[in-house]
Protein backbone atom coordinates (compact mmCIF):
# COMPACT_ATOMS: atom_id res chain seq x y z
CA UNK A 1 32.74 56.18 -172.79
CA UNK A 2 33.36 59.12 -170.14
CA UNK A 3 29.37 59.37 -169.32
CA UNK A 4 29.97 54.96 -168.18
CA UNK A 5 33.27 56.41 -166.54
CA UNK A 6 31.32 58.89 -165.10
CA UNK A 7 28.61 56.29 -163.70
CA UNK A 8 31.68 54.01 -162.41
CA UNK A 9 33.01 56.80 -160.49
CA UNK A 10 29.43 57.59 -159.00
CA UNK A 11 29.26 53.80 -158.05
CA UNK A 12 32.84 53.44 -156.76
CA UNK A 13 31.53 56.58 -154.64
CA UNK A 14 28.52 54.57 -153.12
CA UNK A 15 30.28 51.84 -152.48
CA UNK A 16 34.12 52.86 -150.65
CA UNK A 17 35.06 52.54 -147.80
CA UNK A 18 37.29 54.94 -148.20
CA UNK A 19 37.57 58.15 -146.35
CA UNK A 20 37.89 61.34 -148.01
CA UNK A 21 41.35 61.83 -147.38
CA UNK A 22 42.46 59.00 -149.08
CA UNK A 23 40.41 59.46 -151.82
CA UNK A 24 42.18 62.64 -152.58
CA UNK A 25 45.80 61.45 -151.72
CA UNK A 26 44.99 58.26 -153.93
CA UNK A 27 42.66 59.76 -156.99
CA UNK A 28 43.51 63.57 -157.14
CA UNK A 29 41.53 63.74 -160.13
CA UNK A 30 38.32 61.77 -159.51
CA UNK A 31 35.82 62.03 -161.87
CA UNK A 32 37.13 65.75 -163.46
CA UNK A 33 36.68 65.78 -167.18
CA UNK A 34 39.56 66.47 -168.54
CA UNK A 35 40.22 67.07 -172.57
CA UNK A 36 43.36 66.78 -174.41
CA UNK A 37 45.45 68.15 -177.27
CA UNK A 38 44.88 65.91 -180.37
CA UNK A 39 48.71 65.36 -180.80
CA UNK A 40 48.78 63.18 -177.61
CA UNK A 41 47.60 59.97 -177.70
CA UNK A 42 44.30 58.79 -176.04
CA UNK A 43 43.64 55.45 -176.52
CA UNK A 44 40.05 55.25 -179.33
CA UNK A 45 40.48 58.61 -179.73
CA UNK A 46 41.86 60.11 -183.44
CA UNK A 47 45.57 60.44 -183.57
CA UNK A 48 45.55 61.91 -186.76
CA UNK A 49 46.39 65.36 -186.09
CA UNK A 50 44.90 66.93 -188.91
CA UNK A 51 47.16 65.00 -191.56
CA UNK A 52 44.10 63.95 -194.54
CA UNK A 53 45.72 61.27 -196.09
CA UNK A 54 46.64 59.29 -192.71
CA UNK A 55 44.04 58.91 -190.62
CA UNK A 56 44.71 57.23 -187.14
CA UNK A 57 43.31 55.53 -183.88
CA UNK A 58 45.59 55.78 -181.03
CA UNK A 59 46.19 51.97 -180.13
CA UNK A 60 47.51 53.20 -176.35
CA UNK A 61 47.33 55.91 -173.88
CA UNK A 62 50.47 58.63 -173.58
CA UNK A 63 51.93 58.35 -170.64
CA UNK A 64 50.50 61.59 -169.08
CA UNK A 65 47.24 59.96 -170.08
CA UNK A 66 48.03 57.03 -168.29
CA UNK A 67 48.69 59.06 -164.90
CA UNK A 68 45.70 61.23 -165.41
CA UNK A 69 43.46 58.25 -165.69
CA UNK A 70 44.84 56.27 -162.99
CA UNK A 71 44.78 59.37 -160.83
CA UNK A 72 40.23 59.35 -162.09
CA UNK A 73 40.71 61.81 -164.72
CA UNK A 74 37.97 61.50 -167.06
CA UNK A 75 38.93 62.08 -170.94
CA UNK A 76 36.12 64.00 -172.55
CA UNK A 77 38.24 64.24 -176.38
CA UNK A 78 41.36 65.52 -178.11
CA UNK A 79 41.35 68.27 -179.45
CA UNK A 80 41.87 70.17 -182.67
CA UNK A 81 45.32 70.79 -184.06
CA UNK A 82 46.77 72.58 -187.10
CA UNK A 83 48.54 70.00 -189.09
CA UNK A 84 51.17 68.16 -187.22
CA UNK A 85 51.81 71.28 -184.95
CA UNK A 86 53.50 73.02 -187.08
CA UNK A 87 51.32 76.65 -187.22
CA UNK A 88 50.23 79.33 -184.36
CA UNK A 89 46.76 79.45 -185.99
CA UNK A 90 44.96 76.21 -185.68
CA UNK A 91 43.23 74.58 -188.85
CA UNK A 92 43.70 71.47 -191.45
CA UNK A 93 42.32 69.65 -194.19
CA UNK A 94 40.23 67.75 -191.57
CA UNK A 95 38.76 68.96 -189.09
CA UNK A 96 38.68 72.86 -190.72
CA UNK A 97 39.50 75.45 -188.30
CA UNK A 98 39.51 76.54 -184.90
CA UNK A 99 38.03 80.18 -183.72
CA UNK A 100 38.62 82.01 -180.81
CA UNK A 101 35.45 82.22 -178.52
CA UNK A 102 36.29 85.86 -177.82
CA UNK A 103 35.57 86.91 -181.18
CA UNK A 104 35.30 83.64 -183.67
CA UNK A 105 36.74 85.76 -186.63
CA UNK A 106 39.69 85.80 -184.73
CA UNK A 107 42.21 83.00 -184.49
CA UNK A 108 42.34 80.94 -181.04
CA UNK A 109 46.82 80.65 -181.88
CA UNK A 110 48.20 77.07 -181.95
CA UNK A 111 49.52 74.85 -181.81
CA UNK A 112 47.07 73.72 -179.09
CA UNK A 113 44.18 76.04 -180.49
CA UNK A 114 41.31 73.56 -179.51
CA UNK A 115 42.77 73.27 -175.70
CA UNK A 116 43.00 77.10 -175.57
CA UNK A 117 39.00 77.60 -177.13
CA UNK A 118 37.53 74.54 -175.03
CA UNK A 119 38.94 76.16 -171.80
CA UNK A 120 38.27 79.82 -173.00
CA UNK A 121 34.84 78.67 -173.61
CA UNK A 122 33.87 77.61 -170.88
CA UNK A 123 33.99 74.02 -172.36
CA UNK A 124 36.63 72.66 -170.65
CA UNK A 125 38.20 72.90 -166.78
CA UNK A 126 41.64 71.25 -167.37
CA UNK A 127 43.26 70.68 -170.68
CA UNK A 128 46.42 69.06 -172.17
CA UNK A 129 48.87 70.99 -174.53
CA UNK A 130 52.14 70.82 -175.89
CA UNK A 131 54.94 73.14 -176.53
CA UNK A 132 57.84 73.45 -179.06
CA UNK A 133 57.66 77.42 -179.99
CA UNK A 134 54.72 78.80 -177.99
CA UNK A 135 52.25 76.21 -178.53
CA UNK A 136 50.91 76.10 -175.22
CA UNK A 137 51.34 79.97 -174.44
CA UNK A 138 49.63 81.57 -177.19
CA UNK A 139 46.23 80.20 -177.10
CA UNK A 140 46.40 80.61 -173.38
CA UNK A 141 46.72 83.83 -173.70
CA UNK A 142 44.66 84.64 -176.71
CA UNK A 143 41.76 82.63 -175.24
CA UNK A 144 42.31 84.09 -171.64
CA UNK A 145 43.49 81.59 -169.60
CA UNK A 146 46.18 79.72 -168.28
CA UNK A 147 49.48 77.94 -169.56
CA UNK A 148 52.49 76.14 -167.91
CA UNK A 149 55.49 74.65 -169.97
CA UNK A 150 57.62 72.66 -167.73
CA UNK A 151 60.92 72.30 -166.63
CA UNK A 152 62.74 70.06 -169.45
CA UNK A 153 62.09 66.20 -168.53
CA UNK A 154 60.02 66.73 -165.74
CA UNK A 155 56.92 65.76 -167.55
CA UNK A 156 57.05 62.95 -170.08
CA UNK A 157 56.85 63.65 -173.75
CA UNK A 158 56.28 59.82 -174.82
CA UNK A 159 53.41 59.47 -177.17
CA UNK A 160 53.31 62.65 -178.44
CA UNK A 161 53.21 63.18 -182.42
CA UNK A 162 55.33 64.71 -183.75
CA UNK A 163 58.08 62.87 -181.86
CA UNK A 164 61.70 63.22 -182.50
CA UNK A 165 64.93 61.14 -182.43
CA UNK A 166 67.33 63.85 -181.80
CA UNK A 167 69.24 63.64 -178.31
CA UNK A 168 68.45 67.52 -177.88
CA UNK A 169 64.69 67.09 -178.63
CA UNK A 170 63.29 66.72 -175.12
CA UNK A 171 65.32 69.83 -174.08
CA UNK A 172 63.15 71.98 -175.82
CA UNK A 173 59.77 70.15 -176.31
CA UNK A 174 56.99 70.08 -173.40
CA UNK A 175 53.45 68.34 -172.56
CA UNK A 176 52.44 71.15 -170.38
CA UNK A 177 48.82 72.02 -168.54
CA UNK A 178 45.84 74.52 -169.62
CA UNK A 179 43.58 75.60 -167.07
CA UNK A 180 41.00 78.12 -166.85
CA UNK A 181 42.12 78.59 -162.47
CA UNK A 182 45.38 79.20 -161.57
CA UNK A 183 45.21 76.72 -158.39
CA UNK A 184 44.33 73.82 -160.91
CA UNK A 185 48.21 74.39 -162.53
CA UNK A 186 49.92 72.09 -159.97
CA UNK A 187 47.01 69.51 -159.39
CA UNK A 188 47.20 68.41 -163.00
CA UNK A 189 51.08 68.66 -163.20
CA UNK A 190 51.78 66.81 -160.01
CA UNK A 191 49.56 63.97 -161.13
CA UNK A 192 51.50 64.17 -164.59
CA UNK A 193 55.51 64.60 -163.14
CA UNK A 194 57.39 61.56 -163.72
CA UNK A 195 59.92 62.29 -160.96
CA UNK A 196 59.71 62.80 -157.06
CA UNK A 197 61.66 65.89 -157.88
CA UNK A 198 58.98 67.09 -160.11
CA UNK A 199 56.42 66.59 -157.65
CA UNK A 200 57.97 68.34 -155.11
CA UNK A 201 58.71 71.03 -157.07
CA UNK A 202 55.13 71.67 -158.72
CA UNK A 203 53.71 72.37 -154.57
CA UNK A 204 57.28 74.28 -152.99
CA UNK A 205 55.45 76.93 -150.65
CA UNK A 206 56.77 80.15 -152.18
CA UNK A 207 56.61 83.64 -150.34
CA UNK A 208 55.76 86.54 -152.28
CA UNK A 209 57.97 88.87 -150.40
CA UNK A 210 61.24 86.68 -151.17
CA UNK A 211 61.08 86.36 -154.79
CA UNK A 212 63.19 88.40 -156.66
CA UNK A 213 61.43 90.10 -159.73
CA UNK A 214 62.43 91.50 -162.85
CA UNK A 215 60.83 92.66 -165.77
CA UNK A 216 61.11 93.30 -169.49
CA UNK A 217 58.65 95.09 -171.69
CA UNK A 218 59.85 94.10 -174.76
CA UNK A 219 61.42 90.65 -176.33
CA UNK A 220 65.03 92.06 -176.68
CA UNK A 221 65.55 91.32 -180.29
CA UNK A 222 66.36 93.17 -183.12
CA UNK A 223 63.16 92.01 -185.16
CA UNK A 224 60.02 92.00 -183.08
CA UNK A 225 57.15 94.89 -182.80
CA UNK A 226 56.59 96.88 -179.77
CA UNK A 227 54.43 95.35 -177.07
CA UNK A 228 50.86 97.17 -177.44
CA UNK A 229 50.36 99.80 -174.75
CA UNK A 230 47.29 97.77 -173.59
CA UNK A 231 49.94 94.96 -172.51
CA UNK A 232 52.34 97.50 -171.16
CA UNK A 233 50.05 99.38 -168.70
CA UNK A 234 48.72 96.02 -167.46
CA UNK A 235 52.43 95.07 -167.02
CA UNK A 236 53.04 97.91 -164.89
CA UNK A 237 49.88 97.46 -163.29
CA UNK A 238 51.13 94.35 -162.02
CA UNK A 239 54.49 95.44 -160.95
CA UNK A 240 52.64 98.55 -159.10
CA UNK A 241 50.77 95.85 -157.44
CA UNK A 242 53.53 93.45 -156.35
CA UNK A 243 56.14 96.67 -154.99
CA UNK A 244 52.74 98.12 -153.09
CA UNK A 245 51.20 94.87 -151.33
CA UNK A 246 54.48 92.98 -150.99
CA UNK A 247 56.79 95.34 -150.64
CA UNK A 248 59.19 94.37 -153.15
CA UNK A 249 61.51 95.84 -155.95
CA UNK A 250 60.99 94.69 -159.67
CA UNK A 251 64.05 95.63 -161.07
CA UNK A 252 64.00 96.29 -165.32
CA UNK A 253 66.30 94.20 -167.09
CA UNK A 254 67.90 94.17 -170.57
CA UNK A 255 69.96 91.43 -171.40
CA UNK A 256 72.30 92.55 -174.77
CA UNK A 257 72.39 88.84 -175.25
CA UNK A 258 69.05 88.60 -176.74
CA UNK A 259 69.24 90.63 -179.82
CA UNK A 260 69.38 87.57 -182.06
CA UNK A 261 67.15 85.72 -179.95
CA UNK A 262 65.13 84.62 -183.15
CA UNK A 263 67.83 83.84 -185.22
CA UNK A 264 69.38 82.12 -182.49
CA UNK A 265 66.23 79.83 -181.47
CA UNK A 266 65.14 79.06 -185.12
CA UNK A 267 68.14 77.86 -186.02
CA UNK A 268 68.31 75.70 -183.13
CA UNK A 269 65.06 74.49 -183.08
CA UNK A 270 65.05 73.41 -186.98
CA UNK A 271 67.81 71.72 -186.56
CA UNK A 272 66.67 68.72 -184.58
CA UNK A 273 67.22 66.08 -186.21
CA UNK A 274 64.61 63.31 -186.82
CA UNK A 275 61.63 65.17 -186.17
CA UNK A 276 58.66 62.86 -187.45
CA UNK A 277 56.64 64.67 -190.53
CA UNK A 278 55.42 64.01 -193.85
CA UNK A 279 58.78 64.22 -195.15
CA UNK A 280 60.52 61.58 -192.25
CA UNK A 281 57.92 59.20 -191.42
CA UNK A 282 59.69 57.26 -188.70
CA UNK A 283 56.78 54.98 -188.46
CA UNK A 284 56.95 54.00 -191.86
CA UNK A 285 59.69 55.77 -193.76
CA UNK A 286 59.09 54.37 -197.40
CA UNK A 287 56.10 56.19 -196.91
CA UNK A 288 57.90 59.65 -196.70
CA UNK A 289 57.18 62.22 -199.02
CA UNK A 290 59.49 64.65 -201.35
CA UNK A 291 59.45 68.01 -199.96
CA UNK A 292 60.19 69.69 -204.02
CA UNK A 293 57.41 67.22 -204.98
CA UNK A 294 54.61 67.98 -202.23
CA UNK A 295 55.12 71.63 -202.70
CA UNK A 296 55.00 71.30 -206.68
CA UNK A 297 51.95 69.49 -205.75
CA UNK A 298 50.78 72.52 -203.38
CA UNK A 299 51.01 74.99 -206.24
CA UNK A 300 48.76 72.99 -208.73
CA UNK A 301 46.37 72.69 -205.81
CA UNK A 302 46.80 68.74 -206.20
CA UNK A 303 48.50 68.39 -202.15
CA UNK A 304 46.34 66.93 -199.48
CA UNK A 305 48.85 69.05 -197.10
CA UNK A 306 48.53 72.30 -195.71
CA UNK A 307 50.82 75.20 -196.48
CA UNK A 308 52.48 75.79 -192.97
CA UNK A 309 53.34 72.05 -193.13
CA UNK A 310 55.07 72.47 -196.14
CA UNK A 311 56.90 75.46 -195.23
CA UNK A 312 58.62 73.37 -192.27
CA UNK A 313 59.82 70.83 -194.74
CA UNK A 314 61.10 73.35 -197.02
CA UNK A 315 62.58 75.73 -194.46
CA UNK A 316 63.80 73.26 -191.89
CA UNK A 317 65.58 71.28 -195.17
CA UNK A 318 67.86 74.59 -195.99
CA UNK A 319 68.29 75.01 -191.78
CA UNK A 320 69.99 71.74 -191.77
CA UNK A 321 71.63 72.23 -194.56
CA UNK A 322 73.91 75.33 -193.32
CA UNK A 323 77.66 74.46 -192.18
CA UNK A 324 78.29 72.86 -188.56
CA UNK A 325 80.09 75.81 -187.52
CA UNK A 326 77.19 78.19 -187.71
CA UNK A 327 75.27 75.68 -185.44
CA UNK A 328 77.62 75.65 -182.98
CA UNK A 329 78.03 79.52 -183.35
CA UNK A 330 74.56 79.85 -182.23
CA UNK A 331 74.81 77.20 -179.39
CA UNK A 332 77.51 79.05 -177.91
CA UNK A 333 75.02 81.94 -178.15
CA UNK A 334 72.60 80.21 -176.51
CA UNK A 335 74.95 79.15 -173.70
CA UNK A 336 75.51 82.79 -172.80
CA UNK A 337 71.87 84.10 -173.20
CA UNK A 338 71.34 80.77 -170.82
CA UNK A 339 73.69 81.73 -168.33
CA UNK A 340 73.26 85.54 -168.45
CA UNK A 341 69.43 84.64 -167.17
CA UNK A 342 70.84 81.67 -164.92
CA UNK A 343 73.18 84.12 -163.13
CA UNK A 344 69.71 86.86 -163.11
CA UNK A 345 67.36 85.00 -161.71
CA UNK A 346 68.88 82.11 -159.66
CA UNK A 347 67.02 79.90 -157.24
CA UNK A 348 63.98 82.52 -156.55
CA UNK A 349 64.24 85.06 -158.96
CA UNK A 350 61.82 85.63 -161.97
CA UNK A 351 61.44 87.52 -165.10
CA UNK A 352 58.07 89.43 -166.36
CA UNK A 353 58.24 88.90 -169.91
CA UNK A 354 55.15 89.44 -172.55
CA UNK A 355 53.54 86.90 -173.90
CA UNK A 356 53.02 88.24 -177.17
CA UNK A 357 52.90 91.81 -178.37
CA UNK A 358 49.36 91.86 -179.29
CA UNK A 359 45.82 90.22 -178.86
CA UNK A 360 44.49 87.49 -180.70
CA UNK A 361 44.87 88.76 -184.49
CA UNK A 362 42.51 87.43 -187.30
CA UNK A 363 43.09 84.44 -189.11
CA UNK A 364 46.00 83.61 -191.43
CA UNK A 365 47.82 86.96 -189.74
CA UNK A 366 50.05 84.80 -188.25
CA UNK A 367 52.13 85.80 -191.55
CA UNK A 368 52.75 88.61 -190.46
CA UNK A 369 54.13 88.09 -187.31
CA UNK A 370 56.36 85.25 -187.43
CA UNK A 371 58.90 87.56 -186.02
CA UNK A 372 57.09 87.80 -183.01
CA UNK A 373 57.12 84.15 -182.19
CA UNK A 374 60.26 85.55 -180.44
CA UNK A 375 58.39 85.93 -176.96
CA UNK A 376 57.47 82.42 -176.87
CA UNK A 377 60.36 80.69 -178.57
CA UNK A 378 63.24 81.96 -176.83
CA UNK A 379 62.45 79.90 -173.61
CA UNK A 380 61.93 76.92 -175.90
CA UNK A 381 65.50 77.23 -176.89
CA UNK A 382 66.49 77.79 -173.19
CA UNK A 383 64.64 75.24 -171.85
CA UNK A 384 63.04 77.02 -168.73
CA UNK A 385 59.73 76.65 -167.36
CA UNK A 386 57.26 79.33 -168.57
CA UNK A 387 53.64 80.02 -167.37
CA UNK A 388 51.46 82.51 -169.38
CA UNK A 389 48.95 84.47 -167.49
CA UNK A 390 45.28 86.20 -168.06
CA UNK A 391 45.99 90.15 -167.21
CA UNK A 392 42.79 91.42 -168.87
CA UNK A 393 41.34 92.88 -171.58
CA UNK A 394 42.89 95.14 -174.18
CA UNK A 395 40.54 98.01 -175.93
CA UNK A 396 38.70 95.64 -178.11
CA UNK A 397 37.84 93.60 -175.15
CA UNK A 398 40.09 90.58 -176.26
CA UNK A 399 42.49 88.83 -173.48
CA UNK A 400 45.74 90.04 -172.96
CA UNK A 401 48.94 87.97 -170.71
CA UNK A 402 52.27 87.68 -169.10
CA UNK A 403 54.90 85.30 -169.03
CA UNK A 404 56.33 84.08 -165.66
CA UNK A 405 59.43 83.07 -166.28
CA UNK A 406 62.28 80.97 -163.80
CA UNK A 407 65.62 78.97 -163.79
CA UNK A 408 64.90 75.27 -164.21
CA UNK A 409 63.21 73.70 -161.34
CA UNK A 410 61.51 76.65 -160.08
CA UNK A 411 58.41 76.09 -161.80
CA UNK A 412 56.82 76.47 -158.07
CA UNK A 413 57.46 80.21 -158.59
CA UNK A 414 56.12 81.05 -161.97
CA UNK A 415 52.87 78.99 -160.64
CA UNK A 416 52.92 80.88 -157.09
CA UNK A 417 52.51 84.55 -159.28
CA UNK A 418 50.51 83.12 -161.82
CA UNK A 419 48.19 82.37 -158.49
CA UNK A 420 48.86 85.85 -156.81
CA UNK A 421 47.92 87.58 -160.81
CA UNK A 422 44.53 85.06 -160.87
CA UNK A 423 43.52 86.73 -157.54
CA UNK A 424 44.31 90.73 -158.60
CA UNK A 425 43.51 90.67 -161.98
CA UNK A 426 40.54 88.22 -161.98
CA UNK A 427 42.18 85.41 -163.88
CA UNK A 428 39.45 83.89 -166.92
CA UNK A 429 35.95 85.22 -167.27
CA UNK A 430 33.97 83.70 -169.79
CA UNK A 431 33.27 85.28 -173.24
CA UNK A 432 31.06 88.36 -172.60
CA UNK A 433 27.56 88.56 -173.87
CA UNK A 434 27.17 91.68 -175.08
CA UNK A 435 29.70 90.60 -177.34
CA UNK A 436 26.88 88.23 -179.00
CA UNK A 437 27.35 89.67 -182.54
CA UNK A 438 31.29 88.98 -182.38
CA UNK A 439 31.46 85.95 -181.37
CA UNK A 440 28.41 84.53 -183.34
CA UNK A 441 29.27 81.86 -185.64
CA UNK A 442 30.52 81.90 -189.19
């Protein structure tokens, strides 16, 4: 199908009368393959995402999908998953796992692991994720390239899976781009934006010398390890850089607010209400699933589900089940973390924030560091546009990031320093070869 698309296009090109100009204004994406996260629908393509016992065709196009191929995006495939989207490692019962090209006994994060390998492969230019908890920003960084989540509702999230039915839901859930360039961010957003607004605000003209930066150099909670010094130094490398050659001040910040960041977000984030799974299928709900009985089931190896999607349904059932009042408690905690940063950063102010403490870690380690979602999560919760960027290496020559971080409808600044980091720090470069007997496969 995209190799006739691809002939069409070459034909259409042979044929127009139109000039270049329009060609760009009118098809912005002509004839650029473009792949996509498995958990957003592509018409023919699987929309099973990596559940064994319900396999699915998408019977219609997302509506990003829509706008990308109306705009002569060409869909190559959708890509790998962990089960639902409900891990930061991705792998499931049917399609096995995902490795990180860097080093393939490492794990490529999730929940949009394949995006994050295709691009950091070399595989892939442009690439579709999603983002509920750092799904987006974690396998752009541990695959070395770049991630935007949105401002809230600036994208649409129809024909995603999992969906929800909770008023609150689109608040903290994003479609968001993956690109290996920097200066690709906006094309594929703008072409995406379901608002004039959005559009505007994904090309704003931004000068360096006006922003006002600030940093942190560690997540601010209670609970989280200590950034690597590998991520620090390249941290301050960049803030050396922007003082020097622009002349500015990044100021360090530490907002008290954010001690019980992870607390705060989890709680929030499990308790959305009507969040299609296993356990609530809204497309069918007499065929949802016991959570006791699938895990009994898990134990005596008899479940066709995988462990991390069985965790949600336990964890997120005793989440739901704590009082009202402790929900609000940590809404009202929100609302000041929310306006502590609102009142920070305003209308051109952003916030240097790690993406994650380490490098990609090995598979299954993700265990281990569920505290450390943190970095990701937190913005989630706060709903405010996010882009992760490449800033290296660390020692064992695996990529390292940053998060750019603004107020809601400033994405044009996180993607303006994302640019100015691409052309300092070098932005992607494809797996090494002298790293051959890494990243050979297992």
């Amino acid at each position: 199908m995209a190799i006739q698309e691809a002939r069409e296009i070459d034909d259409f090109l042979k044929s127009t009368t139109m000039d270049e100009a329009t060609i760009i204004s009118k098809k912005p994406l002509l004839g650029l393959p473009i792949t996509v996260k498995g958990s957003i629908a592509v018409q023919g393509m699987s929309y099973t995402v990596g559940v064994k016992d319900t396999p699915s065709i998408a019977t219609r196009d997302a509506d990003v999908v829509t706008k990308i191929r109306k705009a002569g995006g060409i869909l190559l495939l959708v890509s790998n998953t962990p089960e639902l989207c409900l891990w930061w490692d991705t792998f499931n019962k049917v399609t096995g796992i995902t490795r990180n090209p860097y080093d393939t006994r490492r794990t490529a994060g999730g929940s949009s692991g394949g995006e994050g390998a295709l691009l950091g492969a070399g595989a892939s230019l442009l690439g579709l994720g999603s983002d509920i908890a750092g799904s987006v920003r974690i396998p752009a960084m541990f695959c070395g390239v770049f991630g935007h989540k949105p401002t809230p509702n600036w994208i649409s999230i129809e024909g995603h899976k999992p969906s929800a039915t909770d008023e609150y839901w689109p608040n903290y859930f994003a479609i968001g781009s993956m690109a290996r360039y920097a200066t690709d961010l906006p094309l594929l957003l703008t072409v995406m934006s379901q608002s004039n607004d959005a559009r505007i605000g994904f090309n704003k003209k931004v000068d360096m010398k006006k922003i006002n930066f600030f940093y942190m150099n560690n997540s601010g909670s209670n609970i989280t390890n200590c950034v690597h010094n590998d991520i620090k130094n390249a941290i301050y490398k960049l803030i050396q850089h922007l003082e020097v050659t622009h002349n500015v001040e990044v100021h360090k910040t530490h907002l008290e607010s954010m001690k019980m960041c992870f607390e705060i977000s989890i709680a929030i984030l499990l308790n959305n209400k009507g969040v299609y799974s296993m356990f609530n299928r809204l497309d069918d709900p007499k065929k949802s699933k016991s959570v006791f009985t699938e895990f009994l089931k898990y134990i005596f190896f008899m479940s066709s589900h995988s462990y991390p999607a069985i965790c949600y349904g336990i964890v997120s059932s005793l989440v739901q089940k704590l009082p009202r009042s402790s929900y609000n408690k940590m809404m009202e905690k929100r609302a000041q973390i929310k306006k502590q940063l609102e009142e920070l950063l305003g209308d051109n102010g952003v916030l240097i924030f790690p993406t994650f403490h380490t490098s990609a870690f090995y598979h299954n380690e993700i265990l281990y560091n569920l505290n450390n979602v943190t970095y990701m999560i937190v913005f989630n919760m706060l709903g405010l546009p996010v882009t992760q960027c490449p800033l290296g290496f660390d020692k064992n020559q695996l990529p390292i990031g940053v998060q750019i971080v603004a107020n809601p409808g400033c994405d044009h600044l996180t993607i303006a320093v994302a640019q100015e980091i691409e052309r300092i720090f070098g932005g992607w470069r494809q797996p090494m070869e002298n790293k051959e007997s890494i990243c050979k496969p297992i």
